[in-house]
PDB file of N, CA and C in Angstrom:
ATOM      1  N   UNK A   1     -44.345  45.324  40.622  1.00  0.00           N
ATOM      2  CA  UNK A   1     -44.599  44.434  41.730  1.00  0.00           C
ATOM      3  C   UNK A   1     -45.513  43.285  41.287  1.00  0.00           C
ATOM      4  N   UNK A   2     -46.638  43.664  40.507  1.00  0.00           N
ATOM      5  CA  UNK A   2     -47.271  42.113  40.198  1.00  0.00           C
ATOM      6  C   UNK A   2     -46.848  41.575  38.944  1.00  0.00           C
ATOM      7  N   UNK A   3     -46.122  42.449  38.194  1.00  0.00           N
ATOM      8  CA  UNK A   3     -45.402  41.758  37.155  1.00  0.00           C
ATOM      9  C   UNK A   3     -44.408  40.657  37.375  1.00  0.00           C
ATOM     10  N   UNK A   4     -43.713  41.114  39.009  1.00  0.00           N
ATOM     11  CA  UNK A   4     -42.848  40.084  39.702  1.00  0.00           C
ATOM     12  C   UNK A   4     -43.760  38.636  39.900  1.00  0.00           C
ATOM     13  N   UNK A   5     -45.006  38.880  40.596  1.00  0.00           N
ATOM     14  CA  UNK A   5     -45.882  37.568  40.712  1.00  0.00           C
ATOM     15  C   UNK A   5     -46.322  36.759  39.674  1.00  0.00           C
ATOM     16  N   UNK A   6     -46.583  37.360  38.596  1.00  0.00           N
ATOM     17  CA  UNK A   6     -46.867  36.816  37.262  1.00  0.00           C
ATOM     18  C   UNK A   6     -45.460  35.550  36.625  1.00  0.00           C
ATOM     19  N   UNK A   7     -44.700  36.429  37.006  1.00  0.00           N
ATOM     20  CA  UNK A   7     -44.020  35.574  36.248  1.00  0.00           C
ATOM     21  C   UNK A   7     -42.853  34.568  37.552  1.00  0.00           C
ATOM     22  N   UNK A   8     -43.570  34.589  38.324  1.00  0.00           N
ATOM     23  CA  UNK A   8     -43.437  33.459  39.444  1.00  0.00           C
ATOM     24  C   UNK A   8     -44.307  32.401  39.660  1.00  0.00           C
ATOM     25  N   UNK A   9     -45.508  32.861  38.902  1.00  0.00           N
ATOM     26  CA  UNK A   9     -46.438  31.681  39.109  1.00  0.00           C
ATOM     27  C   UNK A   9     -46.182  31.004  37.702  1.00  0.00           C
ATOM     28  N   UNK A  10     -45.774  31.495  36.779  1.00  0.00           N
ATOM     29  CA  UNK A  10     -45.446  31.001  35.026  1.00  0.00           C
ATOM     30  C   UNK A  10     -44.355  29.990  35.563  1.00  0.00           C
ATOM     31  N   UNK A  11     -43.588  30.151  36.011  1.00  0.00           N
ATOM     32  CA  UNK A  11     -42.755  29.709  36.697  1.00  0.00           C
ATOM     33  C   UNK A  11     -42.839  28.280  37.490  1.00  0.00           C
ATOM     34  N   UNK A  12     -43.847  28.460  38.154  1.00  0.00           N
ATOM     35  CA  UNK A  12     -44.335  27.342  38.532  1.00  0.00           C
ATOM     36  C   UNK A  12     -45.243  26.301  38.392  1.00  0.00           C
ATOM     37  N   UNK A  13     -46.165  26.977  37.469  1.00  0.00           N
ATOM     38  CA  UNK A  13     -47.063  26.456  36.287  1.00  0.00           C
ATOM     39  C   UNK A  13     -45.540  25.592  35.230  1.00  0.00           C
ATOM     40  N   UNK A  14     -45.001  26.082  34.925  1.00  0.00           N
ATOM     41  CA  UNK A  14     -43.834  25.380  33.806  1.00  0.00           C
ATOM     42  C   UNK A  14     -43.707  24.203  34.792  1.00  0.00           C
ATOM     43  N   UNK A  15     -42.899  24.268  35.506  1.00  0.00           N
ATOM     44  CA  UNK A  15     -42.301  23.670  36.926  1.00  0.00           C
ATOM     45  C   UNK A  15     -43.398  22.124  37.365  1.00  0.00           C
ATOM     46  N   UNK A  16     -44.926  22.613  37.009  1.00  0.00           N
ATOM     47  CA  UNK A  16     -45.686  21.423  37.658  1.00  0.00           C
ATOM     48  C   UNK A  16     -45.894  20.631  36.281  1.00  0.00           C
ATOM     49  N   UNK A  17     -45.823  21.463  34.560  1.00  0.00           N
ATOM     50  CA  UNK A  17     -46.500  20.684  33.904  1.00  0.00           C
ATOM     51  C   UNK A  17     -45.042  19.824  33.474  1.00  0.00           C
ATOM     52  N   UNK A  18     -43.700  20.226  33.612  1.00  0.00           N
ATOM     53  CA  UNK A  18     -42.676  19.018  33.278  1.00  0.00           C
ATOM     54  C   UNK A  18     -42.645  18.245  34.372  1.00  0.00           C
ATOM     55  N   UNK A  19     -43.056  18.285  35.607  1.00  0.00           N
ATOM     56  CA  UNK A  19     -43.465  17.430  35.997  1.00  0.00           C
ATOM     57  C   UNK A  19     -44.158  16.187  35.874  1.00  0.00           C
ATOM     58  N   UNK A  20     -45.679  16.414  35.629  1.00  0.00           N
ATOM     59  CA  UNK A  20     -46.749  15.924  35.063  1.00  0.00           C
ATOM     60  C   UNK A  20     -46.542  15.798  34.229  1.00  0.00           C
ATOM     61  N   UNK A  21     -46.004  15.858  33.397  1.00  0.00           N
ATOM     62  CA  UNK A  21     -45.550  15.086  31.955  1.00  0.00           C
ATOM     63  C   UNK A  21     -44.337  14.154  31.987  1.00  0.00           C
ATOM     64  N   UNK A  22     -43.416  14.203  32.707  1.00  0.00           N
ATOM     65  CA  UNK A  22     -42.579  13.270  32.906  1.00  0.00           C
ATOM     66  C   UNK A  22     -43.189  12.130  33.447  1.00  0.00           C
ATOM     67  N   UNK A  23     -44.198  12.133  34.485  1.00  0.00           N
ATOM     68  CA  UNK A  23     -44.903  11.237  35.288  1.00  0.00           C
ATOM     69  C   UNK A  23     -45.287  10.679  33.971  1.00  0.00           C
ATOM     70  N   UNK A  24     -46.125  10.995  33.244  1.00  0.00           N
ATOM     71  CA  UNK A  24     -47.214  10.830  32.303  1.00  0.00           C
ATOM     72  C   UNK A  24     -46.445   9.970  31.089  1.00  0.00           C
ATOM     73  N   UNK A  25     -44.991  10.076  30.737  1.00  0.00           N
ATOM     74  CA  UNK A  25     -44.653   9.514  29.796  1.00  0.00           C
ATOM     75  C   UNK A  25     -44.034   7.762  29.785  1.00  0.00           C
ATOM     76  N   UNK A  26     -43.970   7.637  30.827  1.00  0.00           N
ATOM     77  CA  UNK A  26     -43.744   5.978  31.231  1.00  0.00           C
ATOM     78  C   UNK A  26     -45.529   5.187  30.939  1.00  0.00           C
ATOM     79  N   UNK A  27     -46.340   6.063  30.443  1.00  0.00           N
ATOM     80  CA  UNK A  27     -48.059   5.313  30.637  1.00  0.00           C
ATOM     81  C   UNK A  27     -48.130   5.106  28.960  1.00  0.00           C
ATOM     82  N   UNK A  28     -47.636   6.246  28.105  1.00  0.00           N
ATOM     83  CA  UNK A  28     -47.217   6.041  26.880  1.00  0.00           C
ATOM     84  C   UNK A  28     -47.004   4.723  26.206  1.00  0.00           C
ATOM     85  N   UNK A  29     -46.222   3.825  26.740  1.00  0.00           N
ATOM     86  CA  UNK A  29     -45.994   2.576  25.874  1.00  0.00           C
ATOM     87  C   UNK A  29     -47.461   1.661  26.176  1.00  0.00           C
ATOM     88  N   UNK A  30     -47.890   1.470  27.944  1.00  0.00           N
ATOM     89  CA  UNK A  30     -48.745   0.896  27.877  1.00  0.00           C
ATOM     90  C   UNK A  30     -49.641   0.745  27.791  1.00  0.00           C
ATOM     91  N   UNK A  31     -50.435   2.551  27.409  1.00  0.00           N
ATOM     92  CA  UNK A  31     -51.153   2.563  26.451  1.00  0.00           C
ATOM     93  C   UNK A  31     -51.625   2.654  24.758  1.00  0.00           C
ATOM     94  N   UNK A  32     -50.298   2.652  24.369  1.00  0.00           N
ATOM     95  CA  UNK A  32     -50.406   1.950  22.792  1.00  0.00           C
ATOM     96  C   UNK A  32     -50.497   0.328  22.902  1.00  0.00           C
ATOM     97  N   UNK A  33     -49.254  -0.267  23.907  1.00  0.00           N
ATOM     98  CA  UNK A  33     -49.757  -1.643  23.959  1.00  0.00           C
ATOM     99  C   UNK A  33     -50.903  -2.361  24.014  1.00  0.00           C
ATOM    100  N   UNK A  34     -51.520  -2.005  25.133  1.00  0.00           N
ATOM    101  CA  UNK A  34     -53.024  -1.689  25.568  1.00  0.00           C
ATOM    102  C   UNK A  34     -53.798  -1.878  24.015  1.00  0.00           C
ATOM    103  N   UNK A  35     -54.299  -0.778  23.465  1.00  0.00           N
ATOM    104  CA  UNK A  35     -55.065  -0.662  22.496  1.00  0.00           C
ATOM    105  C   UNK A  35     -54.826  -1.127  21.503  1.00  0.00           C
ATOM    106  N   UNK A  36     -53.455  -1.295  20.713  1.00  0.00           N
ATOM    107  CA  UNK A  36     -53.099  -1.726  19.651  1.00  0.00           C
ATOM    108  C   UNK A  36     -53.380  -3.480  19.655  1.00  0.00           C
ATOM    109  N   UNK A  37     -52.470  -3.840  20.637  1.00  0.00           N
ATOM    110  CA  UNK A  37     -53.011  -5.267  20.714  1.00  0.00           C
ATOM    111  C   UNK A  37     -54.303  -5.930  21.605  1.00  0.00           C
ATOM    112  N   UNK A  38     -55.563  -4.937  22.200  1.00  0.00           N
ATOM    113  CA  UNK A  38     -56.649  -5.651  21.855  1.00  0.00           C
ATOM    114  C   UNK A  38     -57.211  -5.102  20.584  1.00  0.00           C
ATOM    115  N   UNK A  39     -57.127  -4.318  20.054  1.00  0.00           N
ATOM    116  CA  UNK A  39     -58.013  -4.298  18.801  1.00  0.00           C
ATOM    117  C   UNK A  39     -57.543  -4.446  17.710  1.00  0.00           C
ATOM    118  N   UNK A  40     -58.882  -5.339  16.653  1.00  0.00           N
ATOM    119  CA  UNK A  40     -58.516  -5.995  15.548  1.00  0.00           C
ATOM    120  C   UNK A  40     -58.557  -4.922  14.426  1.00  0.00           C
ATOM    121  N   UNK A  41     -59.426  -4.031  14.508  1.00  0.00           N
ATOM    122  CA  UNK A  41     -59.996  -3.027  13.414  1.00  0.00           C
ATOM    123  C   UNK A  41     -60.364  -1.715  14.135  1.00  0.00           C
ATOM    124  N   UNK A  42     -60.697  -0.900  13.270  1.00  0.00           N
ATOM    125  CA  UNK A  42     -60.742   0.755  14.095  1.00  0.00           C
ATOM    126  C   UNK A  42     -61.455   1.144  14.512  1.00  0.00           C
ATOM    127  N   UNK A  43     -62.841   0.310  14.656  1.00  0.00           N
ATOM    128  CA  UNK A  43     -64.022   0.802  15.898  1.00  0.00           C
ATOM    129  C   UNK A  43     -63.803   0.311  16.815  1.00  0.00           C
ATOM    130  N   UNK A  44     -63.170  -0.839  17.088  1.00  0.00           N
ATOM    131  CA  UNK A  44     -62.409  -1.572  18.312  1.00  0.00           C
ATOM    132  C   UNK A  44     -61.273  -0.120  18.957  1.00  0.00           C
ATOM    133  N   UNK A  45     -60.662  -0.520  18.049  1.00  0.00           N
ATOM    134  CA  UNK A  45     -59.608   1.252  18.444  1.00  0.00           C
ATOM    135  C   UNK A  45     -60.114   1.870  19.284  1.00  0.00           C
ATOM    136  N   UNK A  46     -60.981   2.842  18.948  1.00  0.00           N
ATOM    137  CA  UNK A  46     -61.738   4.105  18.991  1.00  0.00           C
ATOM    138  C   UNK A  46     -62.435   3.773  20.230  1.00  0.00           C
ATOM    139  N   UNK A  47     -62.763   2.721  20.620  1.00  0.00           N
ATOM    140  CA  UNK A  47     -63.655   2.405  21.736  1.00  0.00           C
ATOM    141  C   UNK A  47     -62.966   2.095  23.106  1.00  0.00           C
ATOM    142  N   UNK A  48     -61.343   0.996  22.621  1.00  0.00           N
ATOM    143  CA  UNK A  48     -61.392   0.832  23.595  1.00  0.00           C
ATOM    144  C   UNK A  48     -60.389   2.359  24.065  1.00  0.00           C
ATOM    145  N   UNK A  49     -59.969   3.066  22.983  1.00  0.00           N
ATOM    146  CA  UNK A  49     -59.350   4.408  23.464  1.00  0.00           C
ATOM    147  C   UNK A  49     -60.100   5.369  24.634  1.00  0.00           C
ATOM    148  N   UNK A  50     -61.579   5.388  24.091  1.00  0.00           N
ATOM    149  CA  UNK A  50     -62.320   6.167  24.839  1.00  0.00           C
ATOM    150  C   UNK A  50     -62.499   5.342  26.296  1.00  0.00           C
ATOM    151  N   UNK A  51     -62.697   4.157  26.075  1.00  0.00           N
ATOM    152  CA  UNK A  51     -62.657   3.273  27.624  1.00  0.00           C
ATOM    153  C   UNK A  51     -61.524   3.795  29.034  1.00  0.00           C
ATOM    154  N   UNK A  52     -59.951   3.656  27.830  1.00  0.00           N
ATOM    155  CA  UNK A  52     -59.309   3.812  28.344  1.00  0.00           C
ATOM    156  C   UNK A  52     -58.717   4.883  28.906  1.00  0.00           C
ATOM    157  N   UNK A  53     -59.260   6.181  28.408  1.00  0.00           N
ATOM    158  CA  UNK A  53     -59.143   7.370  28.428  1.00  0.00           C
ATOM    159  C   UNK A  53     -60.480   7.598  29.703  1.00  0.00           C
ATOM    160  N   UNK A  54     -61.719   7.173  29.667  1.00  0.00           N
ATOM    161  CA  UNK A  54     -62.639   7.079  31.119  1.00  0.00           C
ATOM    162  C   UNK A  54     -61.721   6.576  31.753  1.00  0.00           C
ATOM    163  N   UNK A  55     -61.246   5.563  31.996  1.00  0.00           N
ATOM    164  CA  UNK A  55     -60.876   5.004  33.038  1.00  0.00           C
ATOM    165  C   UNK A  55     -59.844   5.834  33.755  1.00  0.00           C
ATOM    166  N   UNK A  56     -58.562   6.371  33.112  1.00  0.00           N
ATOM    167  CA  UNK A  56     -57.894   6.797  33.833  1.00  0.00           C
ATOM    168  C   UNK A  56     -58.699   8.342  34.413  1.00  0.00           C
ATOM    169  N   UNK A  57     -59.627   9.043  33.785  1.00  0.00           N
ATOM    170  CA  UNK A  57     -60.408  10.272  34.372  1.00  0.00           C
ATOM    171  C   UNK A  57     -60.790  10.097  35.538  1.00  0.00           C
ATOM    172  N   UNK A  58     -61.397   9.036  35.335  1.00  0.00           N
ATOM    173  CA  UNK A  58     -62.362   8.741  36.498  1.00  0.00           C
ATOM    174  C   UNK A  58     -61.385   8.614  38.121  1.00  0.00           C
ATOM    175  N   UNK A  59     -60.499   7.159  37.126  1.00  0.00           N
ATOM    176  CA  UNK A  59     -59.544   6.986  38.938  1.00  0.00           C
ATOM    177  C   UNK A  59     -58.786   8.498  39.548  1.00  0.00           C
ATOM    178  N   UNK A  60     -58.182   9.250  38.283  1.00  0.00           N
ATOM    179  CA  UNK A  60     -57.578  10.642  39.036  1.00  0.00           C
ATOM    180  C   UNK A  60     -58.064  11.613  39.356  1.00  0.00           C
ATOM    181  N   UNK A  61     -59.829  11.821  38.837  1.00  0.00           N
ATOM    182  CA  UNK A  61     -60.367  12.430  39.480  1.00  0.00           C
ATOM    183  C   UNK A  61     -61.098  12.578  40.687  1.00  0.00           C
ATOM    184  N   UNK A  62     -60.918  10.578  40.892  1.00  0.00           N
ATOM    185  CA  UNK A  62     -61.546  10.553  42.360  1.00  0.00           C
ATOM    186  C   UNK A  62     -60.784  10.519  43.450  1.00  0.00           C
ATOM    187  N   UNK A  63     -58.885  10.246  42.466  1.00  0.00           N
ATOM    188  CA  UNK A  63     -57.859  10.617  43.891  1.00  0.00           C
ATOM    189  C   UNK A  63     -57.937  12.123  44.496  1.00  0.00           C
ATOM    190  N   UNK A  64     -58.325  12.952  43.293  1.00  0.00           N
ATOM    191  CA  UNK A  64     -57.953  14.102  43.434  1.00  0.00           C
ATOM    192  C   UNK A  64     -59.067  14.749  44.638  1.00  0.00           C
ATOM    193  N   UNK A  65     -60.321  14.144  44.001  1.00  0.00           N
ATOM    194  CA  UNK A  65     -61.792  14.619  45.129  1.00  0.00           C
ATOM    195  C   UNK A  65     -61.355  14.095  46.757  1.00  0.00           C
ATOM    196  N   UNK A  66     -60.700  12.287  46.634  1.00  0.00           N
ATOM    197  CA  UNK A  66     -60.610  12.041  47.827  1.00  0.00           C
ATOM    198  C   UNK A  66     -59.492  12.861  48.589  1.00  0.00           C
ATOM    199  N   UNK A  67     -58.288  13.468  48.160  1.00  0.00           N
ATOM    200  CA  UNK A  67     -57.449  13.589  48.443  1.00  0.00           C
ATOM    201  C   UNK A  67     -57.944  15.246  49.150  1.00  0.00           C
ATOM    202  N   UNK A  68     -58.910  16.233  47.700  1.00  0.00           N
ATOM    203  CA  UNK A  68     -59.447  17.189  48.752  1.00  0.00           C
ATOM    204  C   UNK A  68     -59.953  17.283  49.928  1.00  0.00           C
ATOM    205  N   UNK A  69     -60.975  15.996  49.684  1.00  0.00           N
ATOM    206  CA  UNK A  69     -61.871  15.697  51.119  1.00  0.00           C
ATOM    207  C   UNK A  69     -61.147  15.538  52.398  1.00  0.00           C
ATOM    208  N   UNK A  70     -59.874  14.739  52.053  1.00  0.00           N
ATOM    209  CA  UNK A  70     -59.207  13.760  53.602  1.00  0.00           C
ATOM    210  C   UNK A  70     -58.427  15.512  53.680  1.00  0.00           C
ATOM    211  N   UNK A  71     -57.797  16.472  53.071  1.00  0.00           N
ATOM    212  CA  UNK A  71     -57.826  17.754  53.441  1.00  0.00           C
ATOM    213  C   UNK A  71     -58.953  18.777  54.154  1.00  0.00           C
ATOM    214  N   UNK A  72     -59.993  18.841  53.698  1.00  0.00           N
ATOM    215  CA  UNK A  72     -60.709  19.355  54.462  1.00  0.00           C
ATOM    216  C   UNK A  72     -60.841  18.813  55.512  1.00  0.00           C
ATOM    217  N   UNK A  73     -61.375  17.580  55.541  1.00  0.00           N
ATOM    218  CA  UNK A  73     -61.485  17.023  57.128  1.00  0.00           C
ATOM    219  C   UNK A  73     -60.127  17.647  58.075  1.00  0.00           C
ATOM    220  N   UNK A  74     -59.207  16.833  57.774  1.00  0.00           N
ATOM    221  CA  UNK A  74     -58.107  17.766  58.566  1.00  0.00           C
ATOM    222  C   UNK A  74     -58.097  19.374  58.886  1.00  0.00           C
ATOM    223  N   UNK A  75     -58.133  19.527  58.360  1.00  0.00           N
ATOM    224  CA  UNK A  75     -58.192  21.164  58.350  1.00  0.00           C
ATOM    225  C   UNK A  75     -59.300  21.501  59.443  1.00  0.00           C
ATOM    226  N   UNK A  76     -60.148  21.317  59.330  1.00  0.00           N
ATOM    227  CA  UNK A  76     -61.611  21.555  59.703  1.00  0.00           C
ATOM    228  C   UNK A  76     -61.134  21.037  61.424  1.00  0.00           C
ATOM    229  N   UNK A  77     -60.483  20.088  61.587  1.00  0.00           N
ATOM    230  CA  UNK A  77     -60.552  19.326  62.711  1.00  0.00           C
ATOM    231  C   UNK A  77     -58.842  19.245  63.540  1.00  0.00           C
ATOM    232  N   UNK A  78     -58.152  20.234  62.883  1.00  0.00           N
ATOM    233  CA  UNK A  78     -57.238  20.481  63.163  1.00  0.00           C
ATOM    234  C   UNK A  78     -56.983  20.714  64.473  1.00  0.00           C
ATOM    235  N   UNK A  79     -57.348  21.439  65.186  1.00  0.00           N
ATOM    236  CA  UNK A  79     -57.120  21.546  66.868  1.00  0.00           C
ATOM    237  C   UNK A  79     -57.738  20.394  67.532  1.00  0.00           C
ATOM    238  N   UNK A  80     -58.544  19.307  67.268  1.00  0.00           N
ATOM    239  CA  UNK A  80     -59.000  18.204  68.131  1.00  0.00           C
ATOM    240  C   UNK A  80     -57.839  17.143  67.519  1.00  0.00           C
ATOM    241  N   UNK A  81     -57.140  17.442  66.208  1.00  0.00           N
ATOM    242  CA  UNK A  81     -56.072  16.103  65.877  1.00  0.00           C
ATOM    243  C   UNK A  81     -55.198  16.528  66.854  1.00  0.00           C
ATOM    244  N   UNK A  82     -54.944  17.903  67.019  1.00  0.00           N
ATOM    245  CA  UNK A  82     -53.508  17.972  67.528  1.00  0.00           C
ATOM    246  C   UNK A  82     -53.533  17.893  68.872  1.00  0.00           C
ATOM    247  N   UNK A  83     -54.696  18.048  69.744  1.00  0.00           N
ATOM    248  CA  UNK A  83     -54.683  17.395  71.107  1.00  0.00           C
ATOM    249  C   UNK A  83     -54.383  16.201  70.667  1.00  0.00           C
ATOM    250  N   UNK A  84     -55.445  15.362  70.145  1.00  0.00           N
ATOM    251  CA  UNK A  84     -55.204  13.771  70.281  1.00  0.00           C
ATOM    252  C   UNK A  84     -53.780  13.419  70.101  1.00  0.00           C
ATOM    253  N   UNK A  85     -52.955  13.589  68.806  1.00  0.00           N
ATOM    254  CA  UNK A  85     -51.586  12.989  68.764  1.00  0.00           C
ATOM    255  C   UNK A  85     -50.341  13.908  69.573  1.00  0.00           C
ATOM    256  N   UNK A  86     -50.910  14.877  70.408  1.00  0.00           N
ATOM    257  CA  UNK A  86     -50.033  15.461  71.784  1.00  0.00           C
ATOM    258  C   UNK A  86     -50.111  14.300  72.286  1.00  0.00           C
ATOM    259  N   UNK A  87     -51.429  14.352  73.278  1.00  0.00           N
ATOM    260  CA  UNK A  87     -50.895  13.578  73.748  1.00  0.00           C
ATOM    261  C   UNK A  87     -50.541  11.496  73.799  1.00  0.00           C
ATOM    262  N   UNK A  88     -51.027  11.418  71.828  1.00  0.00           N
ATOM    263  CA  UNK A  88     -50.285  10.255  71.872  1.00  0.00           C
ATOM    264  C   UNK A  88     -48.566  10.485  72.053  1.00  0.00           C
ATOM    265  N   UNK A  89     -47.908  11.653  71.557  1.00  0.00           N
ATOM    266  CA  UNK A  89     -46.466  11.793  71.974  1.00  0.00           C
ATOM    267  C   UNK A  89     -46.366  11.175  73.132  1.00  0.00           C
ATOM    268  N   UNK A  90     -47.046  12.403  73.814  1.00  0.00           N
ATOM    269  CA  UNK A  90     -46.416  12.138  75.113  1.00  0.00           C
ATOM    270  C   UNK A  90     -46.677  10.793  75.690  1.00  0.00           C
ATOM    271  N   UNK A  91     -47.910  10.366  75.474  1.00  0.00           N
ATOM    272  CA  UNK A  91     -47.637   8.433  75.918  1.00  0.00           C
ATOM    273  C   UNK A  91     -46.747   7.845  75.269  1.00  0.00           C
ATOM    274  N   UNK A  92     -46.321   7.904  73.907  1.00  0.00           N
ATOM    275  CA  UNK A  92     -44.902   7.073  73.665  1.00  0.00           C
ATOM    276  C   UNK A  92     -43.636   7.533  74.122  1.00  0.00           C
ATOM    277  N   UNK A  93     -43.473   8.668  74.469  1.00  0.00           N
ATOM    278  CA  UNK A  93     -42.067   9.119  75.317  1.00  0.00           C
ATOM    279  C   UNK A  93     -42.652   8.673  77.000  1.00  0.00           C
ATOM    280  N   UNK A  94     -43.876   8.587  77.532  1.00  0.00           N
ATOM    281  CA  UNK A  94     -43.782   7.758  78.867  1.00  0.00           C
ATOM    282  C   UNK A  94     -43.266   6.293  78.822  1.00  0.00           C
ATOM    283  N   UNK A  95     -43.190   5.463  77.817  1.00  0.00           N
ATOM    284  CA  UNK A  95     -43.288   4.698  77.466  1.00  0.00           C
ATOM    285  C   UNK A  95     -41.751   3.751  76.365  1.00  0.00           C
ATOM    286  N   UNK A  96     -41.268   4.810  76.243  1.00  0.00           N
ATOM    287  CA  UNK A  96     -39.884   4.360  75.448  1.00  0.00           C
ATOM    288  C   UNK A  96     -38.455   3.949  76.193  1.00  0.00           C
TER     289      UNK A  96
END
């Protein structure tokens, strides 16, 4: 029985990282472009690699934080959203 779960979550672990890697391989050209043609020599390289390598950390780790947060809020506040957009329904079906 959890040998069944194990290899359902392998499963889906496979499943998210060809995902995420397909996403990931269209960024490939424009980051060799990127680096190769601003830098003249290999501490230039090396620097602006690491730049460029912060930069993208930073932006997906703060989609990822914001994206938890605007989840919790929802969650948390779930029965006062779902009055409110009841009854926005029902004012746009008074109304259509």
């Amino acid at each position: 029985m959890f040998y069944g779960k194990t290899i359902n979550n392998i499963g889906i672990y496979a499943r998210s990282f060809i995902l995420s890697f397909s996403l990931f391989l269209p960024l490939i050209p424009i980051y060799l472009g990127y680096i190769t043609g601003e830098a003249a020599n290999k501490k230039n390289t090396i620097v602006n690699t690491i730049v460029f390598m912060m930069g993208f950390t930073l932006m997906f780790t703060g989609l990822g934080a914001l994206s938890g947060s605007i989840g919790r809020f929802l969650l948390i506040n779930r029965q006062l959203l779902n009055k409110i957009l009841g009854v926005f329904i029902i004012f746009m079906g008074l109304f259509t």
